[in-house]
C-alpha atoms as a PDB file:
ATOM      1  CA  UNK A   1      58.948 143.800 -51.173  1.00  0.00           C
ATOM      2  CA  UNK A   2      56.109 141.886 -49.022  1.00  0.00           C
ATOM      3  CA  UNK A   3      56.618 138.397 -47.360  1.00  0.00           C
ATOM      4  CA  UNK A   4      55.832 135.266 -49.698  1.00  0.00           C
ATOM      5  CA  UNK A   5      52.327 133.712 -48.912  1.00  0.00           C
ATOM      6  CA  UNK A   6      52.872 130.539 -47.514  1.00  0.00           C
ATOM      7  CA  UNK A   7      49.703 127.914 -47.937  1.00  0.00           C
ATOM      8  CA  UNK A   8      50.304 125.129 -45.303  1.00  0.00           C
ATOM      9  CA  UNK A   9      49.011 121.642 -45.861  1.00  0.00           C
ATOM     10  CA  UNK A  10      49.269 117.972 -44.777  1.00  0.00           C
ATOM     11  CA  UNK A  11      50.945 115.015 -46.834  1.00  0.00           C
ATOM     12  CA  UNK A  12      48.227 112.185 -47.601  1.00  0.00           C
ATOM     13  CA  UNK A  13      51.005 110.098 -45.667  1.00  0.00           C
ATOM     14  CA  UNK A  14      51.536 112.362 -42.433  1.00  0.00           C
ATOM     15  CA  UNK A  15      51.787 110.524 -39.650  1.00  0.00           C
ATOM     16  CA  UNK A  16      52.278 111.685 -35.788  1.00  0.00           C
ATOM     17  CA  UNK A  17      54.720 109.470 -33.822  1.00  0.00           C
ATOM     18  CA  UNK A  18      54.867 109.212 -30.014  1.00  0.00           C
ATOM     19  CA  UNK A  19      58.597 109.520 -28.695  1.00  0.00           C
ATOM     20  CA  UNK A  20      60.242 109.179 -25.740  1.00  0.00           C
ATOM     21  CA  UNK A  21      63.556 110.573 -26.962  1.00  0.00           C
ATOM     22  CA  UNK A  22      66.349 111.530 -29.491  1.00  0.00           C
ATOM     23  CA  UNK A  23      69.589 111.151 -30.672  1.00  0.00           C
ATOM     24  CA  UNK A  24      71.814 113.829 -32.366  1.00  0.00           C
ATOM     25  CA  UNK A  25      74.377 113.625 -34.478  1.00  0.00           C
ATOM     26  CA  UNK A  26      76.299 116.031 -37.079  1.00  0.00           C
ATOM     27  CA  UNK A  27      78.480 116.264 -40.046  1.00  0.00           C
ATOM     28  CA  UNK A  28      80.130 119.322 -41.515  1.00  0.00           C
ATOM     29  CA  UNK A  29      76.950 119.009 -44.002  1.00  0.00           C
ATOM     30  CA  UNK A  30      74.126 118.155 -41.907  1.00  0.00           C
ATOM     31  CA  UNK A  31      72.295 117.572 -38.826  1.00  0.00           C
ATOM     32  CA  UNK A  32      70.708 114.153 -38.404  1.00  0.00           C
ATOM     33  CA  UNK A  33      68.046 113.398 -35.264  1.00  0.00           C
ATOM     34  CA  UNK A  34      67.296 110.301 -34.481  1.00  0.00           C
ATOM     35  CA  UNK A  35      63.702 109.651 -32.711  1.00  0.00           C
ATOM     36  CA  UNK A  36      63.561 106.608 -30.083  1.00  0.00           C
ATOM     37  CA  UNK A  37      60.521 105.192 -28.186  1.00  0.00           C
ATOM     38  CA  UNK A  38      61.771 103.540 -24.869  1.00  0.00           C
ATOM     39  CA  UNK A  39      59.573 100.431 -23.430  1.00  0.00           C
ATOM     40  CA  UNK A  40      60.199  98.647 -20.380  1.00  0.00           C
ATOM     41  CA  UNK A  41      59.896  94.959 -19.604  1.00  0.00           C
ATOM     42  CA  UNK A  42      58.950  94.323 -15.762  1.00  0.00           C
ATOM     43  CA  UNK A  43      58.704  90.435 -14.583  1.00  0.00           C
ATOM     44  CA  UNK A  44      58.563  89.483 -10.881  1.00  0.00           C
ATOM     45  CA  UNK A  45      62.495  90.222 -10.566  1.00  0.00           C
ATOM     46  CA  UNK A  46      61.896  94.130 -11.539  1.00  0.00           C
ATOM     47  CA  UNK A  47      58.507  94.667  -9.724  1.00  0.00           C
ATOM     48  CA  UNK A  48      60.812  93.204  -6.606  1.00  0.00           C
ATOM     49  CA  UNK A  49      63.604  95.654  -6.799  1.00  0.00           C
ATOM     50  CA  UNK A  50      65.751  92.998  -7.482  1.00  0.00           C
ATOM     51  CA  UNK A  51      66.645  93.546 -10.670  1.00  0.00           C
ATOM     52  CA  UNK A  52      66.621  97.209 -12.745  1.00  0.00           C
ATOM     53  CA  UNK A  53      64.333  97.391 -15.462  1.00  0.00           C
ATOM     54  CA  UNK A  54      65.375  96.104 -19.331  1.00  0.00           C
ATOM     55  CA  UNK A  55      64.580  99.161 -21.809  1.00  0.00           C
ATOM     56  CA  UNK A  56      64.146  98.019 -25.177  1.00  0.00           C
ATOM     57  CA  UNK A  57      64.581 101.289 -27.174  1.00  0.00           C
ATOM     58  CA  UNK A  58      63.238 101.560 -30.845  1.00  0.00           C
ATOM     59  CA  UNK A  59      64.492 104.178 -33.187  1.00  0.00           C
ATOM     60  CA  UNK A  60      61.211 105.191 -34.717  1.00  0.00           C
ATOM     61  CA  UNK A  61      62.644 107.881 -37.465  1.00  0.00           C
ATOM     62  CA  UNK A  62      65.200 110.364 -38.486  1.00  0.00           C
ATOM     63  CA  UNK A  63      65.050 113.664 -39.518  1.00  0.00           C
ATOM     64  CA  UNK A  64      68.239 114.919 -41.258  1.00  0.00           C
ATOM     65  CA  UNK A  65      68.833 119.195 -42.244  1.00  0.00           C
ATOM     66  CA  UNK A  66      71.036 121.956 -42.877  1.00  0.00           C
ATOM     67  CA  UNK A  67      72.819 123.303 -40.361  1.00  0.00           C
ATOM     68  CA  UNK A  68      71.206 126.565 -40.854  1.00  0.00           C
ATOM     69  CA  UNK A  69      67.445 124.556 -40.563  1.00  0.00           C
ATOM     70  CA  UNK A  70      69.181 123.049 -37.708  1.00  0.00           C
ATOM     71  CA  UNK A  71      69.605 125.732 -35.808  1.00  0.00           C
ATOM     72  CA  UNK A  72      66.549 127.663 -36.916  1.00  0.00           C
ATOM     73  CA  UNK A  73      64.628 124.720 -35.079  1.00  0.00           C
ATOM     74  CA  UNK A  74      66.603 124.878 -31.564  1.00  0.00           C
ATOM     75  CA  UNK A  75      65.659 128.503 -31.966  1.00  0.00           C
ATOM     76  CA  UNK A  76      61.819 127.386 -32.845  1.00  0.00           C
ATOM     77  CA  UNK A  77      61.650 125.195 -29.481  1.00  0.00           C
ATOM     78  CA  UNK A  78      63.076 127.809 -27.360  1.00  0.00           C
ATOM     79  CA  UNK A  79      60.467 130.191 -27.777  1.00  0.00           C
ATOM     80  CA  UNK A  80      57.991 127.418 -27.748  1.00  0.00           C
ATOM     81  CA  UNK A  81      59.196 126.251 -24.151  1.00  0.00           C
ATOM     82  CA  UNK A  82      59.317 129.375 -23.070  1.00  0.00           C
ATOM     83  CA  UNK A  83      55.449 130.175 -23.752  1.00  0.00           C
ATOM     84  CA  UNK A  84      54.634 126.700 -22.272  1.00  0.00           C
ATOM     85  CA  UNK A  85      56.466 127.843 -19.014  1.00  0.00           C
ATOM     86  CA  UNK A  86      54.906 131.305 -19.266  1.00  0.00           C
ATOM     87  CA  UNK A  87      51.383 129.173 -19.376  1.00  0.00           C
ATOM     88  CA  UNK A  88      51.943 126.331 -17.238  1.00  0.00           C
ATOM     89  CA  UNK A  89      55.236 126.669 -14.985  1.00  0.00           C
ATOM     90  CA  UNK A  90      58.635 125.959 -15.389  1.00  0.00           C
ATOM     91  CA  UNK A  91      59.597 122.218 -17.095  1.00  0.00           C
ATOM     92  CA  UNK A  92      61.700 119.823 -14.655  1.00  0.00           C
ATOM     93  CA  UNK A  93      65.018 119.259 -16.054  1.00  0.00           C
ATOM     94  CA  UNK A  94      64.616 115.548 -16.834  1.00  0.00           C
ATOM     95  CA  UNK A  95      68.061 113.591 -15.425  1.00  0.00           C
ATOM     96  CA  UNK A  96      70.400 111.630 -17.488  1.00  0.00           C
ATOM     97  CA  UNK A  97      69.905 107.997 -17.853  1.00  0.00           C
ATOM     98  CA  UNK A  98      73.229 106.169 -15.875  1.00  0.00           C
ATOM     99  CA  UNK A  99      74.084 105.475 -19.672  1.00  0.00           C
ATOM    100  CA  UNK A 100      73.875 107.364 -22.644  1.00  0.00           C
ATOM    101  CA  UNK A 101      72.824 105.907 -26.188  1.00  0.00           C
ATOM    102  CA  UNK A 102      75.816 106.528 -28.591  1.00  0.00           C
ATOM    103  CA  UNK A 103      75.082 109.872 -30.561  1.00  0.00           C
ATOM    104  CA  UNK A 104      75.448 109.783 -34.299  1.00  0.00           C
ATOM    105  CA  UNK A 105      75.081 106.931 -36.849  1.00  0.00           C
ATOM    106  CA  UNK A 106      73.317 103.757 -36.622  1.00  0.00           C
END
């Protein structure tokens, strides 16, 4: 038996979001990922070194699936970052901010 044809399209209401980050949470049912946009407010204080920075962060979205789509997508990125590093050299680990959002629920 051959492979389905798949026909690919856009909804009349796609959108693409900038993001800055994401939150992860899980039941026994499904995953749910939470997309954030951080923004900084400087004043004189900040731009001193005073004072660190306040980061307003806006959940922009969520994106809740199976555990099986779940894990078909960390799959999907891997081999995604890997071809970017074969292209264009290896990604930084980015460092932990001092404090971590709470994962899950909002």
């Amino acid at each position: 038996m051959s492979e389905p044809r798949i026909t690919v399209s856009k909804a009349n209401d796609f959108k693409q979001v900038y993001v800055s980050g994401a939150s992860i949470g899980h039941t026994p049912y499904d995953f749910h990922i939470q997309f954030f946009r951080d923004s900084f407010e400087p004043d004189e204080e900040v731009l001193a070194g005073r004072r660190p920075p306040k980061v307003n962060r806006e959940f922009m979205f969520e994106v809740v699936m199976s555990p099986n789509q779940a894990k078909a997508l960390a799959i999907l990125l891997m081999r995604h970052i890997e071809e970017y590093e074969k292209k264009f050299g290896k990604i930084p680990t980015p460092q932990a901010p001092p404090t971590q959002p709470p994962s899950g629920y909002m």
